[in-house]
Protein backbone atom coordinates (compact mmCIF):
# COMPACT_ATOMS: atom_id res chain seq x y z
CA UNK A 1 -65.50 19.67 1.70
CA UNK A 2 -62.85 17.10 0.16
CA UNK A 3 -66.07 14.11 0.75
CA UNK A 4 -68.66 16.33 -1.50
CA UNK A 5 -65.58 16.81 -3.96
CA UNK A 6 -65.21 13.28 -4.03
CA UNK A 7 -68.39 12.31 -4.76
CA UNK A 8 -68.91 14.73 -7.45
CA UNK A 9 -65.89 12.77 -8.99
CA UNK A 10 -66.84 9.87 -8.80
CA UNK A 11 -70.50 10.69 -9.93
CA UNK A 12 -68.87 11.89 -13.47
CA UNK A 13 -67.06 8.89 -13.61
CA UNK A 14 -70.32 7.00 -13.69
CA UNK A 15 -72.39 9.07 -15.87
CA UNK A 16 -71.47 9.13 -19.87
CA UNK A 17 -70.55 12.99 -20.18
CA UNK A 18 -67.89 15.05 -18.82
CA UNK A 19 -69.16 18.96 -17.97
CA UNK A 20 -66.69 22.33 -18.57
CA UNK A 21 -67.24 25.54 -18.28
CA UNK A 22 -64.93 28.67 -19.93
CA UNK A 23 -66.71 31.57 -18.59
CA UNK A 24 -63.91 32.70 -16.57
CA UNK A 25 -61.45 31.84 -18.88
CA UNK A 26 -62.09 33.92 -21.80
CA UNK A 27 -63.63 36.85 -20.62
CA UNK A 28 -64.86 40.63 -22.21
CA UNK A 29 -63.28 43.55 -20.11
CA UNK A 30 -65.13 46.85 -20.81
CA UNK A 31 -63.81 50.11 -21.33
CA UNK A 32 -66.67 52.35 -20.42
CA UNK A 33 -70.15 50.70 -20.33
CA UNK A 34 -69.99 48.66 -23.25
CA UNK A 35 -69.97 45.47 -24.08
CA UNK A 36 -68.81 43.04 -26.97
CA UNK A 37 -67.90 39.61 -28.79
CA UNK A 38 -64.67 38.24 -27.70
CA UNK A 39 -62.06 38.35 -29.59
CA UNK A 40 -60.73 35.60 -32.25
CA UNK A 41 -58.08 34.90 -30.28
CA UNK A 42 -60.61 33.86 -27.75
CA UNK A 43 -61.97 31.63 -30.64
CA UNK A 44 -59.06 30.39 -31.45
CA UNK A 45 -57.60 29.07 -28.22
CA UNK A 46 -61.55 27.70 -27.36
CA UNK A 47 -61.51 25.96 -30.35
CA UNK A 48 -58.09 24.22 -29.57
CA UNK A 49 -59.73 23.28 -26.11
CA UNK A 50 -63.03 21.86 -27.33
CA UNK A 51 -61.20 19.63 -29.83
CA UNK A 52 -58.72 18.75 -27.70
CA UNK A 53 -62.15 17.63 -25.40
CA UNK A 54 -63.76 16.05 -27.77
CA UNK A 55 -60.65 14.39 -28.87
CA UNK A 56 -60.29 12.86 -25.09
CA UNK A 57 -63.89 12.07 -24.30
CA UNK A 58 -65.41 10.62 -27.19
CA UNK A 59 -62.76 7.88 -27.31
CA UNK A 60 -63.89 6.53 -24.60
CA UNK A 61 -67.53 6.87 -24.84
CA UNK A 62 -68.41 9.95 -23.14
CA UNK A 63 -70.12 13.51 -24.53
CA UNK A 64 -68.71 16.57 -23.80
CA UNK A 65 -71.23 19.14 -22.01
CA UNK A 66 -70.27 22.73 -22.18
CA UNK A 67 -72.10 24.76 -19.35
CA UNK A 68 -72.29 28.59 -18.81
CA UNK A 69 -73.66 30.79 -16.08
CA UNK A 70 -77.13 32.45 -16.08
CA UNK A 71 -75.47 35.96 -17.06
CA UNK A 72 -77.00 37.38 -20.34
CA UNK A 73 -74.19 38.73 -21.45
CA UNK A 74 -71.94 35.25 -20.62
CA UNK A 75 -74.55 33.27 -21.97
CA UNK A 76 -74.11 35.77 -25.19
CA UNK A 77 -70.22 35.32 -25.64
CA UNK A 78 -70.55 31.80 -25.00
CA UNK A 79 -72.98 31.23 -27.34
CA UNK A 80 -71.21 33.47 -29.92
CA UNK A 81 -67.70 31.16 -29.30
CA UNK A 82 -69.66 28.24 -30.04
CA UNK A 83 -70.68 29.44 -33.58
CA UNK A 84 -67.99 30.81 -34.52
CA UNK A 85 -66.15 27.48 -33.98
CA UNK A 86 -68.91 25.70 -36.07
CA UNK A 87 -68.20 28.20 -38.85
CA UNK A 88 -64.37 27.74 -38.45
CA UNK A 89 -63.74 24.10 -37.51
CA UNK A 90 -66.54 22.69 -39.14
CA UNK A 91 -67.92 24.82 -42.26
CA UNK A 92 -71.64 25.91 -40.89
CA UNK A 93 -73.08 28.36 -42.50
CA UNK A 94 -74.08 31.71 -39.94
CA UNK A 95 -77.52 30.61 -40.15
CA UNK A 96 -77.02 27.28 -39.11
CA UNK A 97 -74.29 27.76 -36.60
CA UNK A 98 -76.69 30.39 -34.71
CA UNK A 99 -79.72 28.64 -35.33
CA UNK A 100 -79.59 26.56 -31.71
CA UNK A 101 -78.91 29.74 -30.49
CA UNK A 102 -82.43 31.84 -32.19
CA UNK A 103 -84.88 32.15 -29.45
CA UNK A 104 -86.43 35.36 -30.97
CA UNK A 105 -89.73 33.88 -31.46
CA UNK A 106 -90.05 32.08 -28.16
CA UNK A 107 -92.49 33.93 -26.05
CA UNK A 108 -89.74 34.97 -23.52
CA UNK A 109 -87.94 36.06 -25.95
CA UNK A 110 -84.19 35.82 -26.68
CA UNK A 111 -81.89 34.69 -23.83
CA UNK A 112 -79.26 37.06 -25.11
CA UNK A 113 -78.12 40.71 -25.41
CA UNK A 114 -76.90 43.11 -27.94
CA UNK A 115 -73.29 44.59 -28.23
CA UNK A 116 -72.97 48.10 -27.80
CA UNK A 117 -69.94 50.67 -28.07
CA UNK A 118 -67.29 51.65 -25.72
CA UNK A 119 -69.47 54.69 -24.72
CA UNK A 120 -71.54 55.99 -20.80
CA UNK A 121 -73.86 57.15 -23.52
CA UNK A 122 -77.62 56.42 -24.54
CA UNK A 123 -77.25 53.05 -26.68
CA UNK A 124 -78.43 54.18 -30.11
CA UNK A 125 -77.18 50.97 -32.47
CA UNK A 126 -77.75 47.62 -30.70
CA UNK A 127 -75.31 44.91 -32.68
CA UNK A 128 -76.92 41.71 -32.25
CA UNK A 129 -74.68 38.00 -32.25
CA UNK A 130 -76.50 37.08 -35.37
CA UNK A 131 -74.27 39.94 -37.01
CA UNK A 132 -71.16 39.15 -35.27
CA UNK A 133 -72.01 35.38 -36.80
CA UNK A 134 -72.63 36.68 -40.14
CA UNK A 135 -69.90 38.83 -40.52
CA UNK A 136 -67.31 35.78 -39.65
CA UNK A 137 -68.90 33.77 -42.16
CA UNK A 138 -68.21 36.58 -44.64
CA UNK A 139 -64.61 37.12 -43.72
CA UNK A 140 -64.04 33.50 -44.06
CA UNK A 141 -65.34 33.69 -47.89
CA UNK A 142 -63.44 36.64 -48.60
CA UNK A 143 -60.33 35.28 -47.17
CA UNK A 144 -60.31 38.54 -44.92
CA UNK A 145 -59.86 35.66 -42.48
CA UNK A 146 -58.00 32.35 -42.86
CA UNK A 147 -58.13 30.01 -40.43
CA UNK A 148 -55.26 27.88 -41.07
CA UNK A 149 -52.98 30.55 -41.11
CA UNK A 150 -53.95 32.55 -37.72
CA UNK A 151 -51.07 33.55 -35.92
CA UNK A 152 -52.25 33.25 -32.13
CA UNK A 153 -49.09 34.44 -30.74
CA UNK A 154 -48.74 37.24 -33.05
CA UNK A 155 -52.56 38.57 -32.47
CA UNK A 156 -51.79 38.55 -28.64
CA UNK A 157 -48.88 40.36 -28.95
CA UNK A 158 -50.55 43.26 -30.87
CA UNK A 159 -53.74 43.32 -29.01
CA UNK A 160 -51.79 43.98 -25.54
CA UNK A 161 -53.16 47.58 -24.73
CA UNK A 162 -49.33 47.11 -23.16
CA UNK A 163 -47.10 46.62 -26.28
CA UNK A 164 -49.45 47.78 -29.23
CA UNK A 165 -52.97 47.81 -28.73
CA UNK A 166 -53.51 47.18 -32.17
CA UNK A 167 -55.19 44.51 -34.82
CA UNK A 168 -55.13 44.01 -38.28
CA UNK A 169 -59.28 44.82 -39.79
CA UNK A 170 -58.58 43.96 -43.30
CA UNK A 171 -54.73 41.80 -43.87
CA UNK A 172 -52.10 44.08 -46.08
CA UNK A 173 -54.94 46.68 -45.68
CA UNK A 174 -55.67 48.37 -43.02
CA UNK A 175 -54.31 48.67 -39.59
CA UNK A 176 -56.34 50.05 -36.50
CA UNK A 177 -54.48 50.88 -33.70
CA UNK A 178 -54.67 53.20 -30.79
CA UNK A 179 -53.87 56.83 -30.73
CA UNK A 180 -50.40 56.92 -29.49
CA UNK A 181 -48.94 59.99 -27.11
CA UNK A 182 -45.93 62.02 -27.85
CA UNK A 183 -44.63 61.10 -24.07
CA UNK A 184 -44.70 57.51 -23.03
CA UNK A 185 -46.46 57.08 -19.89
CA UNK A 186 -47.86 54.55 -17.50
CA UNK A 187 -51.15 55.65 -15.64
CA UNK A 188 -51.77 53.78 -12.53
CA UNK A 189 -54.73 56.44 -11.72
CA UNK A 190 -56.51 56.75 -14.50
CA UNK A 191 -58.96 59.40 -13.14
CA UNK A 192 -62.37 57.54 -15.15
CA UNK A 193 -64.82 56.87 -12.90
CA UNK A 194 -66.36 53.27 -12.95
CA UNK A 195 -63.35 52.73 -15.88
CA UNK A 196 -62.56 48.63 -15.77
CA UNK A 197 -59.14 49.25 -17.03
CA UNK A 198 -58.13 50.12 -13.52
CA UNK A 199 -58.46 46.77 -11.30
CA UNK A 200 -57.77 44.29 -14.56
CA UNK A 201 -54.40 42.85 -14.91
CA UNK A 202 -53.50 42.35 -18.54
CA UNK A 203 -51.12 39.17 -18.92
CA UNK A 204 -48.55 39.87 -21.72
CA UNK A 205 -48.13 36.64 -24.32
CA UNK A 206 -44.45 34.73 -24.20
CA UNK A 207 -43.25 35.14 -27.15
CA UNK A 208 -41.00 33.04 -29.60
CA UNK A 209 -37.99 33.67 -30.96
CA UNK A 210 -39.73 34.75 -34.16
CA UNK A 211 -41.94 37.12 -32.47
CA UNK A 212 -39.44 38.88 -30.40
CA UNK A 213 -37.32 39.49 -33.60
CA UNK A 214 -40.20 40.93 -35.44
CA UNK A 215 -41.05 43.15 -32.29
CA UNK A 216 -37.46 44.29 -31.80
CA UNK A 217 -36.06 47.20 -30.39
CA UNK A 218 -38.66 46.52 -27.12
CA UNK A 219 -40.88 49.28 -26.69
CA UNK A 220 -39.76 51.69 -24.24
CA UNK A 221 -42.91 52.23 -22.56
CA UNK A 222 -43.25 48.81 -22.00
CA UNK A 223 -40.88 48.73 -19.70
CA UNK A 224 -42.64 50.60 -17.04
CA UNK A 225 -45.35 47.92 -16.45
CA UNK A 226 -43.09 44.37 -17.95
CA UNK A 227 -39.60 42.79 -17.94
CA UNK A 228 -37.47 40.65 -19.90
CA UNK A 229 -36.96 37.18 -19.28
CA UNK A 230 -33.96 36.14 -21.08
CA UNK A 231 -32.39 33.01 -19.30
CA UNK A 232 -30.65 30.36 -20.73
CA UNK A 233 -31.07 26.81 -21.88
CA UNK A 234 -34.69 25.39 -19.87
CA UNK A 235 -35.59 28.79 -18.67
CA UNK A 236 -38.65 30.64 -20.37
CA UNK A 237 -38.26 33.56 -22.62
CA UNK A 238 -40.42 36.63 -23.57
CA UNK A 239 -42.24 39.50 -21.73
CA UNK A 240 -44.08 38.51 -18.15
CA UNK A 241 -46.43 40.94 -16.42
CA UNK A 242 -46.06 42.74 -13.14
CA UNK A 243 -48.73 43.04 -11.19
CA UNK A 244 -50.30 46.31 -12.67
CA UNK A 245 -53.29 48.00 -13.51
CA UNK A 246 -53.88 51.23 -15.32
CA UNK A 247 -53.51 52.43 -18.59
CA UNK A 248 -50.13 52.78 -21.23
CA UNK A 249 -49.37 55.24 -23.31
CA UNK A 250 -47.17 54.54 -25.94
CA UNK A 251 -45.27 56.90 -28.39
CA UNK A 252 -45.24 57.34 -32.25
CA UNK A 253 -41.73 55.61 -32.52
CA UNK A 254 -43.21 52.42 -30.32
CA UNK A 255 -45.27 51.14 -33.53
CA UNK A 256 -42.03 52.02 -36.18
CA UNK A 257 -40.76 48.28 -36.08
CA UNK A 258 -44.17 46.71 -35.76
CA UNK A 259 -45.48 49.41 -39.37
CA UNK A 260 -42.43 47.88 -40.99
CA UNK A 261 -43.00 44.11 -40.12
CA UNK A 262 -46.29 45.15 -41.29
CA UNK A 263 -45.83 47.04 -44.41
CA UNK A 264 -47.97 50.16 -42.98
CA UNK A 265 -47.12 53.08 -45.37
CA UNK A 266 -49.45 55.46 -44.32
CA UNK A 267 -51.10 56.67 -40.77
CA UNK A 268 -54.60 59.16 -40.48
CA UNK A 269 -55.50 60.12 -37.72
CA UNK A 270 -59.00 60.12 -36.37
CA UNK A 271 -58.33 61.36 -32.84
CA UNK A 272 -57.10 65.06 -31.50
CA UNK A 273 -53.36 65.84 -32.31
CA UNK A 274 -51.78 64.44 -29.21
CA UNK A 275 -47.99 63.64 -31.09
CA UNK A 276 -46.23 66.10 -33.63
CA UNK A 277 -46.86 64.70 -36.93
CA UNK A 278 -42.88 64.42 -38.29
């Protein structure tokens, strides 16, 4: 109804705040029946958009209100993006930054849930956001993470289960990645039952210049699920999604380039032998 739309306009016009909402923007997709934090890239780009908010609306006398839906587990990653940007933008401590957040002693107890791993099993460790919270705080002091130098383009580009499916846990230290395949393959049936892999769609990041020559050759099993945009002057460059959904399998020789931009000298595996070692 355009007339309700209009009035809702017009009725934030008049009052002094302006209302947003990111819940379907940054969102957790599960593998099994887990659930978890988002990601820092998550922070990263929410932090951009609050300040950028802020920025806008405070000028001109307004506060900005930032709303979420009933959902526990929502609520939870919401709540969790909004400490970790008072820890990262603004230099809270954990305890403070949560402390809003700390309805433990209330006597319906807390609004939240726990984390738990990427398993159908029984939960037997709950992580709660107070940890998450604490252990950002503690990679900020040990420079395991520095802000000013996070490379959002970079992070997006590994953490695509399409092109790496990989992240950095400690910088010049130690590289977790997944288990690659000795065959490339891209599984549009993935056979899991209830898996949430199969109906996402997975956007892959532009990329720069910079990052396509650090990424170079492309990654052949890429190409069964993504093309190459390569255009010329006022045309957009970098890797663009087809509609997909399923699961990649990439190949020992698809993380060579990205271990030498890296300075990875040495794999172990965790996992079954599914590649020949050599």
């Amino acid at each position: 109804d355009k007339s309700k739309l209009l009035q809702l306009e017009a009725f934030q016009n008049e009052i002094d705040r302006i209302f947003f909402t990111v819940d379907e923007e940054f969102v957790y997709f599960p593998f099994c029946d887990d659930f978890g934090p988002l990601h820092i890239g998550h922070v990263y780009k929410f932090t951009a958009k609050l300040n950028a908010k802020l920025a806008m609306y405070n000028s001109v006398g307004k506060k900005v209100v930032l709303y979420t839906s009933a959902d526990k587990k929502i609520r939870t990653n919401v709540a969790c993006l909004i400490a970790c940007y008072l820890i990262l933008d603004r230099g809270w401590t954990a305890e403070q930054a949560w402390s809003p957040f700390d309805f433990a002693h209330t006597a319906k107890g807390a609004p939240m849930v726990p984390f738990r791993d990427a398993s159908f099993e029984a939960d037997g460790f709950q992580l709660q956001a107070i940890d998450v919270i604490r252990g950002v705080e503690r990679a900020v002091r040990n420079n395991v993470l520095v802000w000013s130098n996070f490379d959002l383009e970079w992070f997006e580009y590994c953490d695509h289960p399409g092109t790496a499916d990989l992240h950095s846990v400690v910088p010049n230290k130690f590289v977790a990645f997944k288990g690659p395949k000795k065959t490339g393959a891209f599984h549009r049936q993935t056979g899991v039952s209830h898996c949430a892999l199969c109906p996402v769609i997975f956007p892959v990041p532009r990329l720069s210049a910079d990052i396509k020559q650090r990424c170079q050759p492309p990654f052949s099993a890429v190409l069964k699920g993504f093309y190459w945009e390569g255009g010329g002057s006022g045309k957009s460059r970098g890797w663009h999604a087809l509609r997909w959904s399923g699961i990649v399998d990439l190949t020992p020789k698809d993380y060579f380039e990205i271990f030498h931009r890296m300075g990875v000298t040495g794999v172990v595996r965790l996992n079954d032998e599914q590649y020949p070692a050599q």
